[in-house]
N, C-alpha and C. Protein backbone atom coordinates (compact mmCIF):
# COMPACT_ATOMS: atom_id res chain seq x y z
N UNK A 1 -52.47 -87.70 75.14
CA UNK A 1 -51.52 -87.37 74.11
C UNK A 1 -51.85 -88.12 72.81
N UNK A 2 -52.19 -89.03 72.64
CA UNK A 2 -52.29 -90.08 71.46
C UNK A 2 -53.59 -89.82 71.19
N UNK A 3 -54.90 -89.64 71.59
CA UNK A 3 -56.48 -88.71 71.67
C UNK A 3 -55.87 -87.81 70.44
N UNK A 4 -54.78 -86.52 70.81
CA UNK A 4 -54.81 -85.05 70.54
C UNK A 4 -54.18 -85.74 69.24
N UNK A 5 -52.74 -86.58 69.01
CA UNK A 5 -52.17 -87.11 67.58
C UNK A 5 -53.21 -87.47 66.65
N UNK A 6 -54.20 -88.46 67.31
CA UNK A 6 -55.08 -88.91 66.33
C UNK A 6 -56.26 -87.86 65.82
N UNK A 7 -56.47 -87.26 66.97
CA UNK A 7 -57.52 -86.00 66.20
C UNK A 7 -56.63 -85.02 65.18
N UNK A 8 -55.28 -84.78 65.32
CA UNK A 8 -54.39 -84.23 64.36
C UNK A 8 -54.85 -84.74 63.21
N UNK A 9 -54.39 -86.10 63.16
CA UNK A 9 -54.30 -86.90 62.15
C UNK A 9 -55.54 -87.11 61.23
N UNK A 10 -56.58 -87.42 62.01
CA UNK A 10 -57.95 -86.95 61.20
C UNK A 10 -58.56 -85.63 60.84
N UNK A 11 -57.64 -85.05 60.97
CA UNK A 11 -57.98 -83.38 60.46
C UNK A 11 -57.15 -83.24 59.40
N UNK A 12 -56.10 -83.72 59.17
CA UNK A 12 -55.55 -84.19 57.82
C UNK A 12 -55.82 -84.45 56.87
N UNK A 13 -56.45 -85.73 57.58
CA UNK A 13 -57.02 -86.74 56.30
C UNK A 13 -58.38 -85.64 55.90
N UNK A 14 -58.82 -85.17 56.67
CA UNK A 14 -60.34 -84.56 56.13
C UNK A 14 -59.63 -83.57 55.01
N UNK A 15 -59.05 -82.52 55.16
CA UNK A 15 -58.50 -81.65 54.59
C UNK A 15 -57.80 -82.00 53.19
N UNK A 16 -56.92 -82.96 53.29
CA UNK A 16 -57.04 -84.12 52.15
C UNK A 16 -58.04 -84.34 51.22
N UNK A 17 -59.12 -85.37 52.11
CA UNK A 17 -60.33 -85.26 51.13
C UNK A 17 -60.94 -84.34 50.45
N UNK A 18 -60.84 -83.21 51.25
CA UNK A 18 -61.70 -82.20 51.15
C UNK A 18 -60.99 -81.38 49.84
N UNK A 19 -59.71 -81.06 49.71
CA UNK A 19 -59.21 -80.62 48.30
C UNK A 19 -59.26 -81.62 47.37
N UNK A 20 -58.88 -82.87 47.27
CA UNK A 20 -59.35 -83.87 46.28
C UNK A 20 -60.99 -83.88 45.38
N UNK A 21 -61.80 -83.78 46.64
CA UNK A 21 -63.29 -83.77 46.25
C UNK A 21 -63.31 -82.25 45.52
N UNK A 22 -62.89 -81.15 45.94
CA UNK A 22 -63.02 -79.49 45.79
C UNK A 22 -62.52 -79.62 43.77
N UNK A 23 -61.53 -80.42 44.17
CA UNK A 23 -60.84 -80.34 42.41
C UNK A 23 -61.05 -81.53 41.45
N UNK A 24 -62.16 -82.38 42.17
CA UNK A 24 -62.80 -83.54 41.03
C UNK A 24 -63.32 -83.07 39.49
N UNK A 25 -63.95 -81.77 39.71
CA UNK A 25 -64.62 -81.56 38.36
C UNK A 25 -63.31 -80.12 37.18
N UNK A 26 -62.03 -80.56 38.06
CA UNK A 26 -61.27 -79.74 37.63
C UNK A 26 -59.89 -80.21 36.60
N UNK A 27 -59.85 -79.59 35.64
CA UNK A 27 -58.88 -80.48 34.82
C UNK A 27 -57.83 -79.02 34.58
N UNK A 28 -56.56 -80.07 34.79
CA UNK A 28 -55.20 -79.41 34.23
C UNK A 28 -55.19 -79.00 33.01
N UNK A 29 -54.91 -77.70 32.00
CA UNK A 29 -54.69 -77.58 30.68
C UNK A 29 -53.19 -76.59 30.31
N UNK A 30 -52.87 -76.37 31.58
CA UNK A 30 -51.44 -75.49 31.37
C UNK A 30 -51.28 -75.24 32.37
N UNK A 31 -49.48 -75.36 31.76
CA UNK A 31 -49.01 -75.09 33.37
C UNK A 31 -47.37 -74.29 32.69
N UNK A 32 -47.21 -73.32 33.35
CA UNK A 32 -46.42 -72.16 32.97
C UNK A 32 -45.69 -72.06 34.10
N UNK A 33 -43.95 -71.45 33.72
CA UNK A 33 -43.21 -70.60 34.83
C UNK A 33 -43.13 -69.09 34.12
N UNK A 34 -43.47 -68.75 35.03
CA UNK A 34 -42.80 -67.10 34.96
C UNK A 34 -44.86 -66.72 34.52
N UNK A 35 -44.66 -65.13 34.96
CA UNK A 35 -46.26 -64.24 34.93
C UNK A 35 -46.43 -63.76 33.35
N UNK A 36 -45.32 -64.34 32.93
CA UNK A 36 -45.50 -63.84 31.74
C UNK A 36 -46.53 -64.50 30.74
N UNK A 37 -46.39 -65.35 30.48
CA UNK A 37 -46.96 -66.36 29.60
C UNK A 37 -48.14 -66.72 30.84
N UNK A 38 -48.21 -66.79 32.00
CA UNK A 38 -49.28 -66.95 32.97
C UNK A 38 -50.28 -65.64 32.18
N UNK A 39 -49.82 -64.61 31.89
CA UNK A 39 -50.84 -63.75 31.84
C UNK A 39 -51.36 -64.09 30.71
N UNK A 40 -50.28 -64.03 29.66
CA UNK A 40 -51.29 -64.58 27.97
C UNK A 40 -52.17 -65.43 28.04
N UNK A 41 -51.64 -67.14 28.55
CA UNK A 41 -52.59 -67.57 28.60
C UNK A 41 -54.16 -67.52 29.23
N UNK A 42 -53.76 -66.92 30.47
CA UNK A 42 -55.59 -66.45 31.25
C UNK A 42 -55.91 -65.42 30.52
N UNK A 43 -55.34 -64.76 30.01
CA UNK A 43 -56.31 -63.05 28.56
C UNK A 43 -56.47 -64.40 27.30
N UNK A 44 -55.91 -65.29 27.04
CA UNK A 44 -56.54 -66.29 26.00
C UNK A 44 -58.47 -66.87 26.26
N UNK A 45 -58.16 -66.88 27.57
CA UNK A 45 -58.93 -67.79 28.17
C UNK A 45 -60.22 -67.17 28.48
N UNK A 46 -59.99 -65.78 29.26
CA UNK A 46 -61.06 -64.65 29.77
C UNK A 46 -61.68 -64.12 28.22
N UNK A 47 -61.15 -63.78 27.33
CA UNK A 47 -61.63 -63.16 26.11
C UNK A 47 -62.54 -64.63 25.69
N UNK A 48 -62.44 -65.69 25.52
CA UNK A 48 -63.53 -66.80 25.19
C UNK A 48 -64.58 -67.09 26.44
N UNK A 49 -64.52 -65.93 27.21
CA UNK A 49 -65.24 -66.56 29.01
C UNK A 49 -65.71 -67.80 29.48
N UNK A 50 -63.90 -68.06 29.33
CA UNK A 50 -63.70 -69.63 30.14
C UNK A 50 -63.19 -69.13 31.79
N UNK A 51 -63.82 -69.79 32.63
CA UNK A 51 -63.72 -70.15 33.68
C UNK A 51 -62.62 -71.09 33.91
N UNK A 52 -61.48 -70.35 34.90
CA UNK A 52 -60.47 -71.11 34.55
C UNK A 52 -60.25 -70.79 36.77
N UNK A 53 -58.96 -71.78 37.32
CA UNK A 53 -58.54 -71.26 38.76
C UNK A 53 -57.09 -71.58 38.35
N UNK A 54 -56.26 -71.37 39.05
CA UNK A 54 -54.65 -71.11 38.95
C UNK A 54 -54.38 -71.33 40.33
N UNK A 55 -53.49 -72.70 40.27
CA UNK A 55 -52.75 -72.97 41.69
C UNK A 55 -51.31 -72.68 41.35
N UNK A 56 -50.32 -72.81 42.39
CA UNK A 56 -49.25 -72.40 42.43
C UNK A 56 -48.13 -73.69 43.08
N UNK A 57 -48.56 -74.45 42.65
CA UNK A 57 -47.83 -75.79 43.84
C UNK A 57 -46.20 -75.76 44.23
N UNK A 58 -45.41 -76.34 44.49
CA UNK A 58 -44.40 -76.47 44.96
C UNK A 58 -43.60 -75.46 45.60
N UNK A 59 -44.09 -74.57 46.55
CA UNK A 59 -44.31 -73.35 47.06
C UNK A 59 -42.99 -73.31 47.88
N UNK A 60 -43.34 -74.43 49.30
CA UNK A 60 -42.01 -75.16 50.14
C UNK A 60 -42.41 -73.51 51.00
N UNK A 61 -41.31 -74.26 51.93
CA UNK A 61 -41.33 -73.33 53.09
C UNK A 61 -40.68 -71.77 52.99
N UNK A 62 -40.02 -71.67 51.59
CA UNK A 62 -39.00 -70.41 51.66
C UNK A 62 -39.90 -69.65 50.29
N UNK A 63 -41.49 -69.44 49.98
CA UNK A 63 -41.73 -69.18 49.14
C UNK A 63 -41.57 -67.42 49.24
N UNK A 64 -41.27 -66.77 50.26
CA UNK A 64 -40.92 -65.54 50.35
C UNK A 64 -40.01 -65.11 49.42
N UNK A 65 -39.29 -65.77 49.70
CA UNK A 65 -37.71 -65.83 49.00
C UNK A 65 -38.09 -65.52 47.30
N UNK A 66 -38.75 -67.16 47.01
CA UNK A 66 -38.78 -67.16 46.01
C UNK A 66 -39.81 -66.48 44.86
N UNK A 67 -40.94 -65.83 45.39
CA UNK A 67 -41.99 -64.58 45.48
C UNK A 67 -41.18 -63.50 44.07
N UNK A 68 -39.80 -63.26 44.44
CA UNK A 68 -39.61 -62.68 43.79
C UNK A 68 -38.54 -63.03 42.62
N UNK A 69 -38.33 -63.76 42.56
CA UNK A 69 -37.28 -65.07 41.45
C UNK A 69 -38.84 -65.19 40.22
N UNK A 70 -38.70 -64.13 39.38
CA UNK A 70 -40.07 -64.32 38.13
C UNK A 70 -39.65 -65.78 37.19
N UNK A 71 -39.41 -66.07 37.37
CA UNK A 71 -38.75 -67.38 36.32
C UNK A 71 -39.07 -68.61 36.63
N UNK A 72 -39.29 -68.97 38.06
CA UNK A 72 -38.81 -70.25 38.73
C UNK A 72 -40.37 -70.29 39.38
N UNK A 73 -41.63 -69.28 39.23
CA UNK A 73 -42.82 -69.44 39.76
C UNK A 73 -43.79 -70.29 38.67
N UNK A 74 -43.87 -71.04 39.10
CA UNK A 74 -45.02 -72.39 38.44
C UNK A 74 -46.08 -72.39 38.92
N UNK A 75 -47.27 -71.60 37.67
CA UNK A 75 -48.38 -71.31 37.59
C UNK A 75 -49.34 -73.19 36.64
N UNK A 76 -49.98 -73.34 37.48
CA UNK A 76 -50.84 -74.55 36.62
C UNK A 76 -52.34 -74.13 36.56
N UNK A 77 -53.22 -74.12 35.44
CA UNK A 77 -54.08 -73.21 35.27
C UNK A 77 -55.23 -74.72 34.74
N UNK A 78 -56.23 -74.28 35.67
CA UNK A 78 -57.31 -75.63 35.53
C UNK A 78 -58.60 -74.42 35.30
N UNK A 79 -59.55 -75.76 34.31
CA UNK A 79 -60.80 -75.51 33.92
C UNK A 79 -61.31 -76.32 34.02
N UNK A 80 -62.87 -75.54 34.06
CA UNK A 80 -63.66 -77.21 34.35
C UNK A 80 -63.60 -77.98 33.48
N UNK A 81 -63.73 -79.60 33.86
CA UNK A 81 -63.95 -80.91 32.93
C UNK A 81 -64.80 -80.56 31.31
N UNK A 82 -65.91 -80.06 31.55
CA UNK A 82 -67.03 -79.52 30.60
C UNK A 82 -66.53 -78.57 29.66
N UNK A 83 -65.47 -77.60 29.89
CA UNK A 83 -65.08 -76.55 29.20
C UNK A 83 -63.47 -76.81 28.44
N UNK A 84 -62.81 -78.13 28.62
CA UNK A 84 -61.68 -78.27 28.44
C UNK A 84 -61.11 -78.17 26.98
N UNK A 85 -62.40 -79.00 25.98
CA UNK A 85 -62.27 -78.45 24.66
C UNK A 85 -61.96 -77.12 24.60
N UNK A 86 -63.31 -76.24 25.03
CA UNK A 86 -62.93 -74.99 24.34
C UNK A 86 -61.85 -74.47 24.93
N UNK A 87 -61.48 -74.57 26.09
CA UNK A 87 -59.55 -74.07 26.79
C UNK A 87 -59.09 -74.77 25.71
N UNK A 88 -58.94 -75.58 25.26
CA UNK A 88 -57.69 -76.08 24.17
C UNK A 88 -58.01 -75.69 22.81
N UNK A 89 -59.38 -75.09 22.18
CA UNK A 89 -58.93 -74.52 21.39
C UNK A 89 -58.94 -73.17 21.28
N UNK A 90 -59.41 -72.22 22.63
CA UNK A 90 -58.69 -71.36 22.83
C UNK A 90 -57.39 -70.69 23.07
N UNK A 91 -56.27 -71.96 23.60
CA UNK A 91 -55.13 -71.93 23.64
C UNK A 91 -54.49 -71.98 22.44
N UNK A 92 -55.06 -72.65 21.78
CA UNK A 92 -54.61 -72.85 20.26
C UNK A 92 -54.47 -72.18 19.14
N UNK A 93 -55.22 -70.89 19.40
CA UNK A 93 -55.35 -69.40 19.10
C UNK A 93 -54.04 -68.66 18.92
């Protein structure tokens, strides 16, 4: 039983590492609620062909629910380290 916890537990931690290391060369430049302004800003971003990824964090267990509540969905929109100037003065647009 305590074998199977601890192999839990180190499958954690790897998974852990493993998104930490995945988003090292990744920087925050906006972060939006609602698809609305999510969309302007990525058509800001795609028309200068910046390479951008979009997480969705604070999801929680009832994100079904909240899937459809357009207001209260928190979009955070990362580019690489290297490209962050031009995201900001593409945003700036």
């Amino acid at each position: 039983m305590y074998l199977g916890i601890a192999i839990l537990i180190l499958l954690l931690i790897i998974i852990l590492i493993l998104r930490i290391v995945s988003n090292w060369n990744w920087k925050l430049v906006y972060s939006t609620y609602g698809s609305e302004d999510y969309f302007k800003i990525v058509e800001k971003l795609k028309t200068e062909g910046i390479k951008f990824k979009t997480e969705t964090p604070n999801r929680g267990f009832d994100h079904n629910i909240d899937r459809f509540k357009e207001s209260t969905q928190q979009y955070d929109i990362y580019v690489k380290i290297d490209e962050e100037y031009l995201a900001v003065k593409a945003l700036q647009k």
